[in-house]
C-alpha atoms as a PDB file:
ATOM      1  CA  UNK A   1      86.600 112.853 144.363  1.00  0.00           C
ATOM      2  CA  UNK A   2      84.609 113.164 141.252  1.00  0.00           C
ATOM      3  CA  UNK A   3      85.116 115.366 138.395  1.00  0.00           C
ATOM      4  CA  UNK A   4      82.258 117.783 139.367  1.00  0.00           C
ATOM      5  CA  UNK A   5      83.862 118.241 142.574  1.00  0.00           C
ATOM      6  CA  UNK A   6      87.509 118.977 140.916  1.00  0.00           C
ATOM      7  CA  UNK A   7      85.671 121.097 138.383  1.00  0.00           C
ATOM      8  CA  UNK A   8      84.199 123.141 141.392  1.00  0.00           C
ATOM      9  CA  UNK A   9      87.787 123.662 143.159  1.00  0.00           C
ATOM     10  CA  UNK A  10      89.110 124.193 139.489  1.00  0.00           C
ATOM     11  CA  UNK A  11      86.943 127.499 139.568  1.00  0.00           C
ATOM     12  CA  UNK A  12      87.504 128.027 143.128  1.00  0.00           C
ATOM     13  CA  UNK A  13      90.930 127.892 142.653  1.00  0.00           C
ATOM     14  CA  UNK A  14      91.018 129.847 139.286  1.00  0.00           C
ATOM     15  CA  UNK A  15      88.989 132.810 140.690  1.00  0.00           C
ATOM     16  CA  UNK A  16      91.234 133.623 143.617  1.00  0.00           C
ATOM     17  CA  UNK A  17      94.134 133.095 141.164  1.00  0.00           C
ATOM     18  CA  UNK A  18      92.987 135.748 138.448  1.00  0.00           C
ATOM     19  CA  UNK A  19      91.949 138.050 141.632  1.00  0.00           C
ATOM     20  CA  UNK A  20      95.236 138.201 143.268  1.00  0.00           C
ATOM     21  CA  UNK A  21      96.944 138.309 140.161  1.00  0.00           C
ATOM     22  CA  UNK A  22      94.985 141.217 138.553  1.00  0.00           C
ATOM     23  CA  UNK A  23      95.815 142.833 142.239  1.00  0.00           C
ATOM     24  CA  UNK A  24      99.336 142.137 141.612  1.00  0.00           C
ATOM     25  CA  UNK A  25      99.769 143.449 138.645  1.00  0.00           C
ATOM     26  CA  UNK A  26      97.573 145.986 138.651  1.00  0.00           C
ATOM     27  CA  UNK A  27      99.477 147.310 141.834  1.00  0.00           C
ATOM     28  CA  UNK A  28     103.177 146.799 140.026  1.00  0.00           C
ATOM     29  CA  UNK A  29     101.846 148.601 136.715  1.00  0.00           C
ATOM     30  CA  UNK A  30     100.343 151.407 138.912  1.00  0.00           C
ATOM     31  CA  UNK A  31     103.807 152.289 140.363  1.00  0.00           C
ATOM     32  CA  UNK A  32     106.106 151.738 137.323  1.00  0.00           C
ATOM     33  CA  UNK A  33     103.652 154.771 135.644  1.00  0.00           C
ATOM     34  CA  UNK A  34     104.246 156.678 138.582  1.00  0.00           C
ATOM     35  CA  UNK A  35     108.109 156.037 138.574  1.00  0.00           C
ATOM     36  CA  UNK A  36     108.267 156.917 134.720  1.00  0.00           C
ATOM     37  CA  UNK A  37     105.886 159.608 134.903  1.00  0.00           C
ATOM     38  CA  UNK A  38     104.448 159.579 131.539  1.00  0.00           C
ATOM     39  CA  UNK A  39     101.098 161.101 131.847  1.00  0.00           C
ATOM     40  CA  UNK A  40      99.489 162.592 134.823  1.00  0.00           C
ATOM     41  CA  UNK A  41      98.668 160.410 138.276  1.00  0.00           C
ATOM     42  CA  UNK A  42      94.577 160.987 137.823  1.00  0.00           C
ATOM     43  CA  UNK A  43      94.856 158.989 134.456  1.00  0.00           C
ATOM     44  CA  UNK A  44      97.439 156.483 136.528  1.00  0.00           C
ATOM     45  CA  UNK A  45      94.696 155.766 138.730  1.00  0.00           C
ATOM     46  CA  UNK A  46      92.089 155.773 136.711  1.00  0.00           C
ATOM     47  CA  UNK A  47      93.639 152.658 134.968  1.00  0.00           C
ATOM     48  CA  UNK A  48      94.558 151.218 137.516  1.00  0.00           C
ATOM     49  CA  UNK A  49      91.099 151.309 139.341  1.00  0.00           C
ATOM     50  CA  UNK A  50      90.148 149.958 135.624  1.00  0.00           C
ATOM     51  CA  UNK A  51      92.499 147.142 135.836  1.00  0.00           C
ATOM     52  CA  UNK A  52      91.881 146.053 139.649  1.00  0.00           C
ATOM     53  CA  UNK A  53      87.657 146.158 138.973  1.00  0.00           C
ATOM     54  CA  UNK A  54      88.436 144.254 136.394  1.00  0.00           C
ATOM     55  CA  UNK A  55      89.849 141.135 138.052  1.00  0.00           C
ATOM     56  CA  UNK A  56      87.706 141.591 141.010  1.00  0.00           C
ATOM     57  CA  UNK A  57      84.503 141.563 138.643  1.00  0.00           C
ATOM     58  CA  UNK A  58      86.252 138.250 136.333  1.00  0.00           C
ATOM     59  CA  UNK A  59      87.117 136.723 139.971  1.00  0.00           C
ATOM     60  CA  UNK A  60      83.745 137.718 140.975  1.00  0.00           C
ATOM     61  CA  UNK A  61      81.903 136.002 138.161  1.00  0.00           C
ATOM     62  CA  UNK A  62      84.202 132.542 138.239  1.00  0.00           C
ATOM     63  CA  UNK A  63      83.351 132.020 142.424  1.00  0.00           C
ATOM     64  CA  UNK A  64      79.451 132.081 141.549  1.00  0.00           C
ATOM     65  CA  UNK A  65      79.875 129.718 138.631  1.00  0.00           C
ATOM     66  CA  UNK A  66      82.409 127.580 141.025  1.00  0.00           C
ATOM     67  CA  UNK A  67      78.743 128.325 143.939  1.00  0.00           C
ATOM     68  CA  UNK A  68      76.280 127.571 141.084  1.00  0.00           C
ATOM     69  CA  UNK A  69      78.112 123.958 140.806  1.00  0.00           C
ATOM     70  CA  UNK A  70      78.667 122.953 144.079  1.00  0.00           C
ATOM     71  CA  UNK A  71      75.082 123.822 145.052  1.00  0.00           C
ATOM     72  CA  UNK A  72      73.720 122.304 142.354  1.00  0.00           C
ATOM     73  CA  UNK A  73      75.197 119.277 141.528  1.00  0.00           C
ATOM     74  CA  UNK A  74      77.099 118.182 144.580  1.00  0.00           C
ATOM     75  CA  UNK A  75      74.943 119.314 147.643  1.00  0.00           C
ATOM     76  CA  UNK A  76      71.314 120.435 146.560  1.00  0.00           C
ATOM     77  CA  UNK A  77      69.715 121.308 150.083  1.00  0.00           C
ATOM     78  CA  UNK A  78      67.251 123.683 150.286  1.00  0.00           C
ATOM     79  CA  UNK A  79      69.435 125.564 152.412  1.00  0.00           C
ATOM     80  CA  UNK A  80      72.211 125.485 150.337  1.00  0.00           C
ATOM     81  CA  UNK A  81      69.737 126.805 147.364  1.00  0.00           C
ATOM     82  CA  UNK A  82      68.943 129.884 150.104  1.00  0.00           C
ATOM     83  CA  UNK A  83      72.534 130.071 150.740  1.00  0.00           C
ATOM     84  CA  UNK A  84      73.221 130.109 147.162  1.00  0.00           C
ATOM     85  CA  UNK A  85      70.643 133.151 146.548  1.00  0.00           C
ATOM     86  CA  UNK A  86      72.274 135.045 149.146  1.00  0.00           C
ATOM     87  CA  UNK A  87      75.338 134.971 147.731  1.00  0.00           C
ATOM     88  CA  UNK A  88      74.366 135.863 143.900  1.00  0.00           C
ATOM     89  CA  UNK A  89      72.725 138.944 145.339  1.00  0.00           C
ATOM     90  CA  UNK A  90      75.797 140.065 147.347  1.00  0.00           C
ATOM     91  CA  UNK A  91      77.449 139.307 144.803  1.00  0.00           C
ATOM     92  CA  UNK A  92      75.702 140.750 141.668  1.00  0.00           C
ATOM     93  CA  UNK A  93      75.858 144.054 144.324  1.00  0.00           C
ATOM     94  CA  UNK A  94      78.975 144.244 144.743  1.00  0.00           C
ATOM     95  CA  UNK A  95      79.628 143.613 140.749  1.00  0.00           C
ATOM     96  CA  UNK A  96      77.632 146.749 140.335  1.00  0.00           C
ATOM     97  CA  UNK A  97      79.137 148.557 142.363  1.00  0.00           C
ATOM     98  CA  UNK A  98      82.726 148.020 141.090  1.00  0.00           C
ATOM     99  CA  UNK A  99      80.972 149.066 137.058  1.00  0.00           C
ATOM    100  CA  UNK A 100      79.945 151.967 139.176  1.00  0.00           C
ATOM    101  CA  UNK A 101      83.103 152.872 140.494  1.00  0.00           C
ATOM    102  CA  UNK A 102      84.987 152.217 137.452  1.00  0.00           C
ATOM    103  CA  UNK A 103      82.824 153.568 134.883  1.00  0.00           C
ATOM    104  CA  UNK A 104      80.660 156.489 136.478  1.00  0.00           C
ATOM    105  CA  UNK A 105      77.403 154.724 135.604  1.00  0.00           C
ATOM    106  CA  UNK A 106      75.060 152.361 136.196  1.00  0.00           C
ATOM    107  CA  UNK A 107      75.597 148.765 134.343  1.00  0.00           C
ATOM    108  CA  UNK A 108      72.332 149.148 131.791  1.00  0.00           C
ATOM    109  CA  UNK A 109      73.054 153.214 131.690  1.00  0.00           C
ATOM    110  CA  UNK A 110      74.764 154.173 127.778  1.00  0.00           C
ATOM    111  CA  UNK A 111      78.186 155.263 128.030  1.00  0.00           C
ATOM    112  CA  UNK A 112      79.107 159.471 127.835  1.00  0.00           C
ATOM    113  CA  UNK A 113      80.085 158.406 124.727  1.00  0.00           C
ATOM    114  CA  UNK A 114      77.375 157.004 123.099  1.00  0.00           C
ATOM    115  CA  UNK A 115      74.910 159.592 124.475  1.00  0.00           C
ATOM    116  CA  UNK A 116      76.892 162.387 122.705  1.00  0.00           C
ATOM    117  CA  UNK A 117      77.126 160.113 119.369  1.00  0.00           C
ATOM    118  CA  UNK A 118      73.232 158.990 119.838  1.00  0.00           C
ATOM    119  CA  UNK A 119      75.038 156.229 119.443  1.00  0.00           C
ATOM    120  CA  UNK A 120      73.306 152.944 121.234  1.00  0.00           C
ATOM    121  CA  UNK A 121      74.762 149.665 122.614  1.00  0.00           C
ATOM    122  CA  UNK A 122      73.638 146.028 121.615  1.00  0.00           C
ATOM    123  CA  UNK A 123      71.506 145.908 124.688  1.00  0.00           C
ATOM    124  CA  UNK A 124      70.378 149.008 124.658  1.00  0.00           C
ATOM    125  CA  UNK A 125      68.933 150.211 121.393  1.00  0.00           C
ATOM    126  CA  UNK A 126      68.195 153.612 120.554  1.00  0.00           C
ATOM    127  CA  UNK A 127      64.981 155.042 121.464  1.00  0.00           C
ATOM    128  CA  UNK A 128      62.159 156.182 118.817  1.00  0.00           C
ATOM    129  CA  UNK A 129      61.684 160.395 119.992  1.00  0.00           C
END
């Protein structure tokens, strides 16, 4: 085995690590709010919604590095390259769609905040009226 291989199970490895983790805690966090009941359960959830997206999207982002490699340097097939594609879409997807359930907006949309401020982001300068 070669070191791009163990760097590709490395990041295999590490993304379902930080995924179940982040589930685990998330989950045990979740309940000790509820069992101390210091704020209300909307905010409880909230956070933890915040906290489990947040894993899933790290964990998320580690496998297609951990794809990117294997494809790349250890098996480049043109199939693999397809298979590859298929993947970053479902995956980019499905990161969207977890900044979409966790924030209320799109990825490249401001934040509530900043559109009361006028307030822009570094991406996403303020626009000329």
């Amino acid at each position: 085995m070669n070191w791009i291989e163990i760097a590709y199970y490395f990041l295999e490895y590490l993304a379902v690590a930080i995924i179940v983790g982040m589930s685990g805690y998330s989950t045990i966090r979740f309940f000790s709010h509820i069992v101390t009941k210091k704020s209300s359960p909307e905010e409880y959830f909230r956070e933890y919604k915040h906290t489990l997206g947040s894993g899933l999207l790290l964990g998320l982002e580690i496998l297609v590095a951990a794809d990117v490699i294997r494809t790349v340097a250890m098996e480049p097939t043109i199939q693999n390259i397809a298979s590859l594609a298929v993947l970053v879409v479902i995956r980019t997807f499905l990161s969207w769609a977890l900044v979409v359930e966790m924030e209320g907006r799109w990825p490249w949309q401001k934040k509530h905040s900043d559109a009361k401020s006028g307030g822009g982001s570094i991406n996403q300068p303020n626009s000329m009226p």
